[in-house]
Protein backbone atom coordinates (compact mmCIF):
# COMPACT_ATOMS: atom_id res chain seq x y z
CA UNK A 1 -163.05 162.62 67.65
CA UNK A 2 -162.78 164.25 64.21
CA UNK A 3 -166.47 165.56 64.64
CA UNK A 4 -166.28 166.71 67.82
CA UNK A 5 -163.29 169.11 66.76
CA UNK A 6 -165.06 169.64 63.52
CA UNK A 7 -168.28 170.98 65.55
CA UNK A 8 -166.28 173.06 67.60
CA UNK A 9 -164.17 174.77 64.75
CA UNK A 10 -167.53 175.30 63.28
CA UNK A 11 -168.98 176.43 66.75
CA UNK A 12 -165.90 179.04 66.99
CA UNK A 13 -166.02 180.57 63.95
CA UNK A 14 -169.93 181.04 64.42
CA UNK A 15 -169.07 182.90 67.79
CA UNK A 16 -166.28 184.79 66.18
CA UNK A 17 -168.44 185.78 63.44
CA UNK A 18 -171.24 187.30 65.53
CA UNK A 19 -169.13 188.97 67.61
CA UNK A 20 -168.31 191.59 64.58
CA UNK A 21 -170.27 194.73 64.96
CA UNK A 22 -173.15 194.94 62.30
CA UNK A 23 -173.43 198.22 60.54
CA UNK A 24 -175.23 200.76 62.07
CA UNK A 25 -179.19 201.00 61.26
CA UNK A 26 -180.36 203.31 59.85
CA UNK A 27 -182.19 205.75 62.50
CA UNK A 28 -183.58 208.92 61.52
CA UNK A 29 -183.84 210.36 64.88
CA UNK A 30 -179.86 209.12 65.14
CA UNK A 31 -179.22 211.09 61.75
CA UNK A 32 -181.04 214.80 62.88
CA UNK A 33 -178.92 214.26 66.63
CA UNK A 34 -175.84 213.84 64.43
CA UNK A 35 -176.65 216.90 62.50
CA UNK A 36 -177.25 219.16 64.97
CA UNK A 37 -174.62 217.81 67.82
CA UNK A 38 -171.82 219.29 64.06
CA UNK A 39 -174.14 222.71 63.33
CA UNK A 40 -173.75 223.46 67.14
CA UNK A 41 -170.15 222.69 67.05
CA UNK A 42 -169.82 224.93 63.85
CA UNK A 43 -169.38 222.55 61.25
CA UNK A 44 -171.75 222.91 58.08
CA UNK A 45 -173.73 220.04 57.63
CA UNK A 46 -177.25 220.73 56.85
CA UNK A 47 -178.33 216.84 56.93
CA UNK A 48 -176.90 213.69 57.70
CA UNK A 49 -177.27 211.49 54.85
CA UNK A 50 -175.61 208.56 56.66
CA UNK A 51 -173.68 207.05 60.02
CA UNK A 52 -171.42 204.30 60.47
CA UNK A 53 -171.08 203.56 64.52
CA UNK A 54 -167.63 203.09 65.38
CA UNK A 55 -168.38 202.21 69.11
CA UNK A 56 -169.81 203.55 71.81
CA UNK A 57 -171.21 206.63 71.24
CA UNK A 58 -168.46 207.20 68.53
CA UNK A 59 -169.91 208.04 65.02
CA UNK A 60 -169.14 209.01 61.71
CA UNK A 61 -171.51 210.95 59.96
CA UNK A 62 -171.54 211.79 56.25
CA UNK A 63 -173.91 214.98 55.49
CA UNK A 64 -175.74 216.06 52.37
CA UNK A 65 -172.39 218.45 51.00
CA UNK A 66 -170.12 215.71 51.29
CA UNK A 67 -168.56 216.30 54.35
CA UNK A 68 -167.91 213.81 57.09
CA UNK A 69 -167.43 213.95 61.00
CA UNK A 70 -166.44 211.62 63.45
CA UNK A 71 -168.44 212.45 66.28
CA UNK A 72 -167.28 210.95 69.44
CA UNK A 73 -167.27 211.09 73.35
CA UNK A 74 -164.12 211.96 75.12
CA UNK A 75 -162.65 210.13 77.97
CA UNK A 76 -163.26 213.67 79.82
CA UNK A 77 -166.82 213.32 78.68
CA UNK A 78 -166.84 216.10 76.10
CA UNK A 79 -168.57 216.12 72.78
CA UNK A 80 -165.98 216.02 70.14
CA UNK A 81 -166.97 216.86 66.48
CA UNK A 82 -163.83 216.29 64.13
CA UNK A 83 -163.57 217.00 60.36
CA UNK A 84 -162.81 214.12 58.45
CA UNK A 85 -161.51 214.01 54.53
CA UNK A 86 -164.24 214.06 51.91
């Protein structure tokens, strides 16, 4: 009986382990969107150097200057480009 609820513990903590997002890969075409979705928003950001998904279609982008932007979806379905602290 001790195995069984050993293999399980172990079988839960496998689940609950995949079940946390990975980090974001690293997509060029997803950085150049990013950029220009914050230039046609008016925010400066001449290149994204990097993105961290947050969840669906909910990113935050960190540009070439040093700036950062989380870049989201609404629930009114509006693009949303907010400046975030260096």
């Amino acid at each position: 009986m001790k195995a069984r609820d050993a293999a399980r513990s172990a079988l839960a903590m496998t689940v609950a382990f995949l079940a946390i997002p990975a980090p974001a890969a690293d997509d060029p075409a997803q950085r150049k969107d990013l950029a220009a979705v914050i230039a046609l928003n008016g925010q400066a950001c001449a290149e994204v150097l990097s993105y961290e998904e947050q969840g669906k279609n909910d990113f935050v982008a960190t540009c070439k200057d040093g700036n950062r932007y989380r870049v989201y979806v609404s629930d009114a379905g509006r693009v949303v480009v907010k400046k975030l602290g260096m």
